[in-house]
C-alpha atoms as a PDB file:
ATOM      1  CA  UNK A   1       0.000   0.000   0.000  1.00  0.00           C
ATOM      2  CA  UNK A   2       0.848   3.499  -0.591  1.00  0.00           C
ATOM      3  CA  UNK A   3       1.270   6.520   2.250  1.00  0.00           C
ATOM      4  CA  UNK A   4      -2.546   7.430   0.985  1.00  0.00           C
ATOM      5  CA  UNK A   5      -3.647   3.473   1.122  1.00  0.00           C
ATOM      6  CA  UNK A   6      -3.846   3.334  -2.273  1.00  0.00           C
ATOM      7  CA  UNK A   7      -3.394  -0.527  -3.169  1.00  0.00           C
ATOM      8  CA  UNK A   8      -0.742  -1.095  -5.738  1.00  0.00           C
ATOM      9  CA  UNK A   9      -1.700  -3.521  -8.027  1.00  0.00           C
ATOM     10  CA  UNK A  10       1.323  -6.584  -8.349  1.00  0.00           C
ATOM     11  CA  UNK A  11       1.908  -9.269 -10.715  1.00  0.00           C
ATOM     12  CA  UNK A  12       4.176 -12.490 -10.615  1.00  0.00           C
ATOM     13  CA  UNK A  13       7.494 -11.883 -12.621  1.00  0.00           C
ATOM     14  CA  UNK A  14       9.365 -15.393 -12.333  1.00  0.00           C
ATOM     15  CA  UNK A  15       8.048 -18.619 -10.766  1.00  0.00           C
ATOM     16  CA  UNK A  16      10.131 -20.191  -7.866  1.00  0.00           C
ATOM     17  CA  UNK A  17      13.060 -22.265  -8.347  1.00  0.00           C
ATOM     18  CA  UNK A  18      11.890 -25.705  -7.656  1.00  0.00           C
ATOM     19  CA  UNK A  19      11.836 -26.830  -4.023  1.00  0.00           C
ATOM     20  CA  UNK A  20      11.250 -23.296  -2.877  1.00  0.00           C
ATOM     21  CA  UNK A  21       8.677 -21.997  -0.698  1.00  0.00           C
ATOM     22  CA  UNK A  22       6.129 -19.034  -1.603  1.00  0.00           C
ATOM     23  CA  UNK A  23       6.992 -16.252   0.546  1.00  0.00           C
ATOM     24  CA  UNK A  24       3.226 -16.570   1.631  1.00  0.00           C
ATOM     25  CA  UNK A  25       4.007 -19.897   3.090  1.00  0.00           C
ATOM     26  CA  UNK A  26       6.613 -19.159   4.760  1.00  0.00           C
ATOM     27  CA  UNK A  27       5.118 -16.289   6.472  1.00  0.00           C
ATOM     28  CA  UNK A  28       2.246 -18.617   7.591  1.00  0.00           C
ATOM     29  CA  UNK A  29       4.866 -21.257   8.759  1.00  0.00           C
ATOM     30  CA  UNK A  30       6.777 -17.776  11.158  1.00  0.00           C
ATOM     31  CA  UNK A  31       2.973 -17.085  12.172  1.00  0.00           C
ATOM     32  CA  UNK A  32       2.102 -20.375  13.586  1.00  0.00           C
ATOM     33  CA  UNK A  33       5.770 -20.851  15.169  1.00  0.00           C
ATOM     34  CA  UNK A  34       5.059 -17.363  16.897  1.00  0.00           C
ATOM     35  CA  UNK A  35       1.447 -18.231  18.123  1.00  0.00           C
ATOM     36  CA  UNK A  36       3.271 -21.604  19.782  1.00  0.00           C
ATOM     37  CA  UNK A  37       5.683 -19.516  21.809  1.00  0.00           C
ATOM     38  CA  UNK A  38       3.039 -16.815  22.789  1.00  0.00           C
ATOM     39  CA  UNK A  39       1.155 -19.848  23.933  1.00  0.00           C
ATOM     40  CA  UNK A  40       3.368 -21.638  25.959  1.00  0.00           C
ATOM     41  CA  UNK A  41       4.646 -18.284  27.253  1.00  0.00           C
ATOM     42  CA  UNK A  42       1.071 -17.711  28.585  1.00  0.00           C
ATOM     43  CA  UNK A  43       0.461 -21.044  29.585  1.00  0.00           C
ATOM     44  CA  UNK A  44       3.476 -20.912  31.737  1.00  0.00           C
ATOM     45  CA  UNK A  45       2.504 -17.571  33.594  1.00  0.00           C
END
């Protein structure tokens, strides 16, 4: 997004190398790792 939250519109250039994650899933995979710790973190106060 721009400073005025204008969405810029984005299209695929090259297609991953093979055996390489989407950046999408490997945000999702940080994500759920993070929700674990906060969880544990909580359980154990």
């Amino acid at each position: 997004y721009r400073m005025d939250h204008v969405p810029i519109p984005l299209k695929k250039v090259v297609d991953p190398p093979p055996g390489i994650l989407p950046d999408e899933e490997i945000l999702r995979m940080i994500l759920k790792e993070v929700r674990r710790i906060k969880a544990e973190k909580k359980e154990a106060a």
